[in-house]
C-alpha atoms as a PDB file:
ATOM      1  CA  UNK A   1     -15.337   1.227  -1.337  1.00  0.00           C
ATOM      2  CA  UNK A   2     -12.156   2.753   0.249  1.00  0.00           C
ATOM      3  CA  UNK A   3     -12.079   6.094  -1.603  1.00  0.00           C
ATOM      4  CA  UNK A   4     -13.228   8.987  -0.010  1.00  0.00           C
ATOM      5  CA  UNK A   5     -15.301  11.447  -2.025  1.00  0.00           C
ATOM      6  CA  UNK A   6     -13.995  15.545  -1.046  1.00  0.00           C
ATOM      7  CA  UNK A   7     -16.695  17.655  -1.022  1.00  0.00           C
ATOM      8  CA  UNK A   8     -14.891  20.119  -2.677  1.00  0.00           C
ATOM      9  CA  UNK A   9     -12.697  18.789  -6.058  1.00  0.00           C
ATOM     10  CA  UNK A  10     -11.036  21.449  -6.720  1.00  0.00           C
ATOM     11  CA  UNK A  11      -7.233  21.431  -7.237  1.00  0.00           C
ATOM     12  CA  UNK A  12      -7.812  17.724  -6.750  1.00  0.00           C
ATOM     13  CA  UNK A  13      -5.790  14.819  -8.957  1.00  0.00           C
ATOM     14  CA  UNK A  14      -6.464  11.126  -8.650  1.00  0.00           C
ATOM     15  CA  UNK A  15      -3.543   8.935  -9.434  1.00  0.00           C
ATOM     16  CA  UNK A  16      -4.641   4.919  -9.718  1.00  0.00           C
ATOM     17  CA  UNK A  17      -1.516   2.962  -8.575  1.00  0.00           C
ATOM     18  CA  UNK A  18      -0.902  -0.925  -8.201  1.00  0.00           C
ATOM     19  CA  UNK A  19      -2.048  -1.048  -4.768  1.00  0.00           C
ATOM     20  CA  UNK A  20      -3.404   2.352  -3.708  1.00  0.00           C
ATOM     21  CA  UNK A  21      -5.113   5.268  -4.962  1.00  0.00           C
ATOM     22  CA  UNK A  22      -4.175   8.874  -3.945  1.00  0.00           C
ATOM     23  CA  UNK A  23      -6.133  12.046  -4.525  1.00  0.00           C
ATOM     24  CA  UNK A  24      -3.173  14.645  -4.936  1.00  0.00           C
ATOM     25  CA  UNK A  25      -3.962  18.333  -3.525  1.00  0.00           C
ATOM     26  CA  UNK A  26      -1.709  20.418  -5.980  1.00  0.00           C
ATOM     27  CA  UNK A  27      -1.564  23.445  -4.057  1.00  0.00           C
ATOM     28  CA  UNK A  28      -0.380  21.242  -0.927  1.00  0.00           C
ATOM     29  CA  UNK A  29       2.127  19.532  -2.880  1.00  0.00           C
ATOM     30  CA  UNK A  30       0.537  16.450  -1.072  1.00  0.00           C
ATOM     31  CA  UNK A  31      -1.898  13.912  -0.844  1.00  0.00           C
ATOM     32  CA  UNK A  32      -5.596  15.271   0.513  1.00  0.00           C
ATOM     33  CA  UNK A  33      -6.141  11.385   0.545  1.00  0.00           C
ATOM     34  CA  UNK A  34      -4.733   7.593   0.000  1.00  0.00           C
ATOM     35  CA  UNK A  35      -6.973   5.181  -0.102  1.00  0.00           C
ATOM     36  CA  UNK A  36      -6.730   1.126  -0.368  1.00  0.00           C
ATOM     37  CA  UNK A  37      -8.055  -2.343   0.628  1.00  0.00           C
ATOM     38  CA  UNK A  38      -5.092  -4.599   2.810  1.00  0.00           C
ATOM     39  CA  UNK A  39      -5.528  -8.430   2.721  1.00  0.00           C
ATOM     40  CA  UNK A  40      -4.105 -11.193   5.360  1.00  0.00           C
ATOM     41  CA  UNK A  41      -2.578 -11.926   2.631  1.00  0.00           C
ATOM     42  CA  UNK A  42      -0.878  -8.760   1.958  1.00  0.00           C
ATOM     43  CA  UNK A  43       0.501  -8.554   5.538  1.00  0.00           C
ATOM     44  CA  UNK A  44       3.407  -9.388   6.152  1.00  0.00           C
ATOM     45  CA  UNK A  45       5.158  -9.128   2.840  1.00  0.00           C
ATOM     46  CA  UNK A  46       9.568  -9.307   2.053  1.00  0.00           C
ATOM     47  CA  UNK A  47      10.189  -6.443  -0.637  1.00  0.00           C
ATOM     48  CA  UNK A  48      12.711  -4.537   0.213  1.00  0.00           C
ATOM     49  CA  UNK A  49      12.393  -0.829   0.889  1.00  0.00           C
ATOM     50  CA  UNK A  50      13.179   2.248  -1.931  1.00  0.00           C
ATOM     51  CA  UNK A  51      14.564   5.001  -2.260  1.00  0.00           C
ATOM     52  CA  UNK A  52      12.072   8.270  -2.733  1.00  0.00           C
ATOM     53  CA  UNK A  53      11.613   9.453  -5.471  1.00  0.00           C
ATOM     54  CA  UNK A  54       8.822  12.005  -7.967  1.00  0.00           C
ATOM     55  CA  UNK A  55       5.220  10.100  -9.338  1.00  0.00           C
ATOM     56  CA  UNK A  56       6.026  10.231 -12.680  1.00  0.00           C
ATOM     57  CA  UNK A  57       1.829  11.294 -13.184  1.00  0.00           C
ATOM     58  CA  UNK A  58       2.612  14.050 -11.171  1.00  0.00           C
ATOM     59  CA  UNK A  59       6.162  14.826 -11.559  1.00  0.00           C
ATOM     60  CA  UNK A  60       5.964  18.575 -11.682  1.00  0.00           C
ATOM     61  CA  UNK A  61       3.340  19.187  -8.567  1.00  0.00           C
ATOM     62  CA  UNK A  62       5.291  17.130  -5.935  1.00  0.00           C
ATOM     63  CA  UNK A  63       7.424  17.821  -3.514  1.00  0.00           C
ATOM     64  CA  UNK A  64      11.425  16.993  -4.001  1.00  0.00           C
ATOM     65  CA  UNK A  65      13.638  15.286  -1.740  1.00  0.00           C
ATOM     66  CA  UNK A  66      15.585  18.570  -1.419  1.00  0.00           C
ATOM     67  CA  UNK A  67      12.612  20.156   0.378  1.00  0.00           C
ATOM     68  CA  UNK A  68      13.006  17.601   3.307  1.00  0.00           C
ATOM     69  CA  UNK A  69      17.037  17.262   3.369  1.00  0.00           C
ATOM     70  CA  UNK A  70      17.995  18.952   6.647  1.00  0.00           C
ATOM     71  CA  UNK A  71      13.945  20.121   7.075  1.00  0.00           C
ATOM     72  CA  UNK A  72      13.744  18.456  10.458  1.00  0.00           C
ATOM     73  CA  UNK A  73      10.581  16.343   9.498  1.00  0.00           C
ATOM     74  CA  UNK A  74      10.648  13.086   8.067  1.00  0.00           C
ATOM     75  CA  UNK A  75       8.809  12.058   4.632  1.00  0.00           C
ATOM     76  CA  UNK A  76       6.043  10.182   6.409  1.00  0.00           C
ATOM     77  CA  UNK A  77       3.808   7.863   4.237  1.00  0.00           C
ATOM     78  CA  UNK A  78       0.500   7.943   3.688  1.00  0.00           C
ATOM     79  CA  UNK A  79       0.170   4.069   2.366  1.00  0.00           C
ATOM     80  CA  UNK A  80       2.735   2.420   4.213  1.00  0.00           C
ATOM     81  CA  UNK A  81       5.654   0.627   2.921  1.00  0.00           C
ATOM     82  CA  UNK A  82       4.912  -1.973   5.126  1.00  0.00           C
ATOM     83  CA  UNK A  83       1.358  -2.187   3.690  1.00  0.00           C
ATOM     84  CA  UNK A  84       2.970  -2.455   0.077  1.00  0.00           C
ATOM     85  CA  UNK A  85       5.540  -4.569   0.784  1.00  0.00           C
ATOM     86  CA  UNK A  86       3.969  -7.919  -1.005  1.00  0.00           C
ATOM     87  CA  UNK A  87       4.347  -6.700  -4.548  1.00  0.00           C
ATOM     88  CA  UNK A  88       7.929  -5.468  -6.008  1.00  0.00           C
ATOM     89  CA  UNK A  89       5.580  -2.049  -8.008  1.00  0.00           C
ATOM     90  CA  UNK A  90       3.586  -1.556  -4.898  1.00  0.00           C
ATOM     91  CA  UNK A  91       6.736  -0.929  -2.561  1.00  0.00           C
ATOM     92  CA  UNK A  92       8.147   1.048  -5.370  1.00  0.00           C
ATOM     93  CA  UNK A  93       4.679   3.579  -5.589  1.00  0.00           C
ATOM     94  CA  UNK A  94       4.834   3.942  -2.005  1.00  0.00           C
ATOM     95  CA  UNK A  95       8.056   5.474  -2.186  1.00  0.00           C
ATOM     96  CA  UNK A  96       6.528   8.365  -4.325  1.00  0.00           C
ATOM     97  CA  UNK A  97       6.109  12.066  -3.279  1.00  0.00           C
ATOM     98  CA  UNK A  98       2.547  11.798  -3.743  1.00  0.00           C
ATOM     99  CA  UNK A  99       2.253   9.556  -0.983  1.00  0.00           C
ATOM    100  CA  UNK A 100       4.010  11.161   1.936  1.00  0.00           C
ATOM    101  CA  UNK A 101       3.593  14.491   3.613  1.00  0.00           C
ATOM    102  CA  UNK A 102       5.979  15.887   6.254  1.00  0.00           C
ATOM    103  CA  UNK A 103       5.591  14.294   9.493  1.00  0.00           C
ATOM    104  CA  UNK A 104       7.412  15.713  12.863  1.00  0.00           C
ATOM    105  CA  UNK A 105       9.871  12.454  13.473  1.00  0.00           C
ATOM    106  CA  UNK A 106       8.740  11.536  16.745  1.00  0.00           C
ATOM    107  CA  UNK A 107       4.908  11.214  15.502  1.00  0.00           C
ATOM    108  CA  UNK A 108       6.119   9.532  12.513  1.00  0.00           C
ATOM    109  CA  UNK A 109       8.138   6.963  14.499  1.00  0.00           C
ATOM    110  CA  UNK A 110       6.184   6.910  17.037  1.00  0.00           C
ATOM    111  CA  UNK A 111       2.245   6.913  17.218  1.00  0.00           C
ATOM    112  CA  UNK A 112       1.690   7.045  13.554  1.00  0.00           C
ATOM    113  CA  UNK A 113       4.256   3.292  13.484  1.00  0.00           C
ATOM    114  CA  UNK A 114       1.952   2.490  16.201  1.00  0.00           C
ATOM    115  CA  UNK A 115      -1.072   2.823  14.970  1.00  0.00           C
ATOM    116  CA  UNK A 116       0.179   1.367  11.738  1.00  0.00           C
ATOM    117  CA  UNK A 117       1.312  -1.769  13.089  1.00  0.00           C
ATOM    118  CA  UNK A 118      -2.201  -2.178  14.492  1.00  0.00           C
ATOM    119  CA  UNK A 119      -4.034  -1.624  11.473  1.00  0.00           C
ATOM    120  CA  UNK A 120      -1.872  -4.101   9.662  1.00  0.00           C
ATOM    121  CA  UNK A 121      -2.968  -6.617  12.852  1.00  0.00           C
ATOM    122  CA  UNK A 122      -6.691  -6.010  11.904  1.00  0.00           C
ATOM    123  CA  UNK A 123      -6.086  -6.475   8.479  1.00  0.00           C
ATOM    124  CA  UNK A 124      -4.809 -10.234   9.269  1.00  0.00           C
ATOM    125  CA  UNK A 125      -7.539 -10.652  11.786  1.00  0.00           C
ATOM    126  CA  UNK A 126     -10.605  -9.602   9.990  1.00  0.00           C
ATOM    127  CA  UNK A 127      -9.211 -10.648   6.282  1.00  0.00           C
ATOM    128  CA  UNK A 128      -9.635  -7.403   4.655  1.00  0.00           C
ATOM    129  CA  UNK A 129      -9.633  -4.065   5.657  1.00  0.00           C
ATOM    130  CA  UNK A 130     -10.360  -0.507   4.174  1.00  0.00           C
ATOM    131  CA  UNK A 131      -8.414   2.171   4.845  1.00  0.00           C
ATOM    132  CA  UNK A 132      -8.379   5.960   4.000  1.00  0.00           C
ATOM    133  CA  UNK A 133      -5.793   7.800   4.944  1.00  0.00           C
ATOM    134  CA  UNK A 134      -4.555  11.287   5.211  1.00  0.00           C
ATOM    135  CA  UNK A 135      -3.400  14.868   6.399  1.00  0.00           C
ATOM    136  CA  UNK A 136      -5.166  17.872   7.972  1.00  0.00           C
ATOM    137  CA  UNK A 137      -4.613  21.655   8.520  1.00  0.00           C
ATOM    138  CA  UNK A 138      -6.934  22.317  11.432  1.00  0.00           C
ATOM    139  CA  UNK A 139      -5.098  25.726  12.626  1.00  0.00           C
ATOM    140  CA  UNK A 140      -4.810  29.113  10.649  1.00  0.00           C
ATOM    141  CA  UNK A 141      -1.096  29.017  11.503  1.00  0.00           C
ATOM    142  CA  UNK A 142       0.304  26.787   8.930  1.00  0.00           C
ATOM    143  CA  UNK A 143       3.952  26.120   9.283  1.00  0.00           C
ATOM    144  CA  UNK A 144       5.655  25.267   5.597  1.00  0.00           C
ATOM    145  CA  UNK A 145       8.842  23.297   4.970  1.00  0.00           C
ATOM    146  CA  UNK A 146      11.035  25.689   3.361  1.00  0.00           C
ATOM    147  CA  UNK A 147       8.641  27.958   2.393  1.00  0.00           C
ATOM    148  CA  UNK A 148       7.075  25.587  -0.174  1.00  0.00           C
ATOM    149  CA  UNK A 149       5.710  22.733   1.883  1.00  0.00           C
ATOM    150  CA  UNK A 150       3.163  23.148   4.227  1.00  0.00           C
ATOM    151  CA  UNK A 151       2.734  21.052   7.501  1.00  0.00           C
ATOM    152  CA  UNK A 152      -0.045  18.958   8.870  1.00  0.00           C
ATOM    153  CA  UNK A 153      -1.535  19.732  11.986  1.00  0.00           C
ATOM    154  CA  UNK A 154      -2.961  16.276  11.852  1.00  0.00           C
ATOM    155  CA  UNK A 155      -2.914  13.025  10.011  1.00  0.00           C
ATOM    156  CA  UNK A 156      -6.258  10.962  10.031  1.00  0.00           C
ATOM    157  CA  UNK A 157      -7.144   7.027   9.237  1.00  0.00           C
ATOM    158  CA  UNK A 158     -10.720   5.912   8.514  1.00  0.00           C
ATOM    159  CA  UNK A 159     -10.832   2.357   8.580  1.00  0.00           C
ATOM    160  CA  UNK A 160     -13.869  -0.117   7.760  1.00  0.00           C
ATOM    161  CA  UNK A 161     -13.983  -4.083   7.690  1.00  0.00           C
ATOM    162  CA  UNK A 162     -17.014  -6.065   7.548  1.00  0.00           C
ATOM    163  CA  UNK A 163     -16.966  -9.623   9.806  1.00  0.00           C
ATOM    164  CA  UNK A 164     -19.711 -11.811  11.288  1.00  0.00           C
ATOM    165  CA  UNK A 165     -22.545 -10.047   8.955  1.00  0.00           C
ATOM    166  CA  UNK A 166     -21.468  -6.550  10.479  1.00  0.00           C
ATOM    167  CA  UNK A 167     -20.069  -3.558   8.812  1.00  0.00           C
ATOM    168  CA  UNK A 168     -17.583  -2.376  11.652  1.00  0.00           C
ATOM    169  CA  UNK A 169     -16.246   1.426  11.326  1.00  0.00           C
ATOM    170  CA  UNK A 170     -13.367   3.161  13.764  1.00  0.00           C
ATOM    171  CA  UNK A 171     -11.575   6.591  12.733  1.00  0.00           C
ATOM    172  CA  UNK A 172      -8.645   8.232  14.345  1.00  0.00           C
ATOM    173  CA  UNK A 173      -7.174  11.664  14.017  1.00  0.00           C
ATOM    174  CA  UNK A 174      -4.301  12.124  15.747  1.00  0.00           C
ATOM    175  CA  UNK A 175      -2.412  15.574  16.297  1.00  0.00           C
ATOM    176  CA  UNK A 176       1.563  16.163  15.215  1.00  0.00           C
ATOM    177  CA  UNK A 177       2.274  16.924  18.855  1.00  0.00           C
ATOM    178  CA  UNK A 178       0.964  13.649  20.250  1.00  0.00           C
ATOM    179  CA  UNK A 179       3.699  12.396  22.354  1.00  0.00           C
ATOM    180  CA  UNK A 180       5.575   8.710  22.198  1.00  0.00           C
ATOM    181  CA  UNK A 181       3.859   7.945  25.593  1.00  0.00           C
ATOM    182  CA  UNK A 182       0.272   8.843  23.923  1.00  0.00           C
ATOM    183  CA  UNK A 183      -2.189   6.090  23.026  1.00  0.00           C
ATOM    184  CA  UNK A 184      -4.170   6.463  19.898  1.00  0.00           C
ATOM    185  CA  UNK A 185      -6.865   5.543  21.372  1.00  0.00           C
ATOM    186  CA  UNK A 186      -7.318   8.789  23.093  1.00  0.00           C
ATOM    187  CA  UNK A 187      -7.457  10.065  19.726  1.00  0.00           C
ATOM    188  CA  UNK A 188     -10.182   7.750  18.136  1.00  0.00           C
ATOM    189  CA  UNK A 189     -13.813   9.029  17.035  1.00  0.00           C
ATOM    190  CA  UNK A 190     -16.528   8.145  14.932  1.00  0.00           C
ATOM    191  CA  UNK A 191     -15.959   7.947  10.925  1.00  0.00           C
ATOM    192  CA  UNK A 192     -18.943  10.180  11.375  1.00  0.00           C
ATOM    193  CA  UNK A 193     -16.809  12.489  12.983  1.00  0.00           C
ATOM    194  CA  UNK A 194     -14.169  12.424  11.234  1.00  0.00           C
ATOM    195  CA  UNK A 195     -16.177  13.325   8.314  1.00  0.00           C
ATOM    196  CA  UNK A 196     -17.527  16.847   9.948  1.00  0.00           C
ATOM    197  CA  UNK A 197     -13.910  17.974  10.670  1.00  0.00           C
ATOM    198  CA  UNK A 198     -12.194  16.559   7.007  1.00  0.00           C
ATOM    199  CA  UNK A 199     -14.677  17.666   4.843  1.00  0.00           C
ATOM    200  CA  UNK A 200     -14.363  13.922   3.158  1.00  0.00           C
ATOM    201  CA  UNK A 201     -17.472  11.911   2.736  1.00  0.00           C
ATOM    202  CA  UNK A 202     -16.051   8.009   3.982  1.00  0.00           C
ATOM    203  CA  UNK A 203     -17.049   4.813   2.402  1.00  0.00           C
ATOM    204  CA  UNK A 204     -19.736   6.457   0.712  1.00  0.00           C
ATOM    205  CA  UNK A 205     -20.550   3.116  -1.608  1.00  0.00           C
ATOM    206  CA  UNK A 206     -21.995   1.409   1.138  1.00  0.00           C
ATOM    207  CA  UNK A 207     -25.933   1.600   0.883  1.00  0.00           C
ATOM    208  CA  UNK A 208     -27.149   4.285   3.784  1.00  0.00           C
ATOM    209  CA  UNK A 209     -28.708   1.357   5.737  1.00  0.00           C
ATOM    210  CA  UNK A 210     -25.357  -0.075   6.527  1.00  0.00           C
ATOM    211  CA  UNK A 211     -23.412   3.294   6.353  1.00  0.00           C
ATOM    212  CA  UNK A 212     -24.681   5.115   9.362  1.00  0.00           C
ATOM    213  CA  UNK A 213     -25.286   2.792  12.022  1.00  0.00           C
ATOM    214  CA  UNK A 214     -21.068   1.745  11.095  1.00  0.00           C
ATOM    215  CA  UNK A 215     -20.250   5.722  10.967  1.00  0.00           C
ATOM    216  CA  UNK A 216     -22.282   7.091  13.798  1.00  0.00           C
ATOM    217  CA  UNK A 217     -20.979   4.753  16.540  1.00  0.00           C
ATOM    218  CA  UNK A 218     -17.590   2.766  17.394  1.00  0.00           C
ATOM    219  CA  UNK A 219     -17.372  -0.897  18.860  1.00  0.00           C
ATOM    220  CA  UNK A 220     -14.748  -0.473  21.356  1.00  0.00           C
ATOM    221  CA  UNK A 221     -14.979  -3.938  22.493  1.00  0.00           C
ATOM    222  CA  UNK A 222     -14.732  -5.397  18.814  1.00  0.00           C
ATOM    223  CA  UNK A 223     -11.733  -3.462  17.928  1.00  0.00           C
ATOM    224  CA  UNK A 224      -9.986  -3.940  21.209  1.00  0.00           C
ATOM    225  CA  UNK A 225      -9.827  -8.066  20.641  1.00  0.00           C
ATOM    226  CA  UNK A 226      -6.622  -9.552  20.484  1.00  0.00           C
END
């Protein structure tokens, strides 16, 4: 249900890991998507974090840790440890180069946490929650890590949940430059959206009946409750 289909495959690998799936974009050395399901029951979890390190699947197309030493940008995941952190191999995966693409510090430690720590709340609200996840390059003037590496203008989440008999869709995309002070919610759109400026088709299992009206339109007032 999670994973995202790209309209164009090319130069596209998908890796199937314990708790998440990524669709690797070779020639970005990074993810063009991570997708997975988080439980109430996965939130919340005690493993203890790891150190980075190559997807063995993938071991020759990722980025190395030397790329980011003294880069200036942080390896910023994708799946979150936090997400991952109630299973010993999911932690571990998370840590991969495949799932992280370089994130300016203050987004990554600021917003992005944010709007982490948020989705983890609606996953232990609603039960379960599915969430795609992911970079963008929305300006000609890519800026690359070393040469190698190139940078994000944006990162995205789609996110879908289904409670009382509803299907229940919210997407966000939020720029690198967005500031600590800067709500995500200023950044939120329709999966619908989303989908026009990504080139990813979202949650494209659910039967159109149920897809559209959840894609085309966001509940504020359902995902605003406490």
């Amino acid at each position: 249900m999670e994973e995202p289909v790209a309209l164009d495959t090319s130069a596209l690998v998908r890796i199937y890991h314990r708790a998440y799936t990524v669709a690797f974009q070779t020639h970005w050395h990074q993810p063009r998507w991570v997708a997975y399901q988080l439980t109430r029951a996965e939130v919340g979890g005690g493993e203890p974090r790891r150190k980075f390190t190559p997807d063995p699947a993938i071991a020759s197309m990722t980025a190395l840790d030397a790329y980011y030493k003294n880069s200036g940008f942080d390896r910023g995941h994708l799946a979150p440890a936090a997400d991952m952190a109630f299973d010993t191999e999911a932690m571990k995966q998370s840590f991969y180069f495949s799932n992280v693409s370089p994130q300016v510090p203050s987004f990554n430690r600021g917003i992005w946490k944010q709007l982490e720590e948020r989705v983890r709340a609606w996953a232990a609200r609603y039960d379960s929650l599915y969430i795609a996840t992911g970079p963008l390059f929305l300006r000609d003037d890519t800026a690359y890590v070393k040469g190698y590496l190139p940078v994000p203008t944006h990162f995205y989440k789609a996110l879908l949940v289904h409670s009382q008999g509803r299907w229940q869709a919210v997407a966000f995309c939020l720029p690198q430059s967005a500031g600590r002070a800067d709500s995500y919610w200023h950044y939120s759109l329709t999966v619908d959206s989303l989908q026009r400026v990504s080139g990813l088709d979202f949650f494209s299992l659910l039967p159109d009946e149920l897809e559209y009206p959840a894609e085309r339109s966001v509940d504020l007032q359902f995902w605003h409750q406490k």
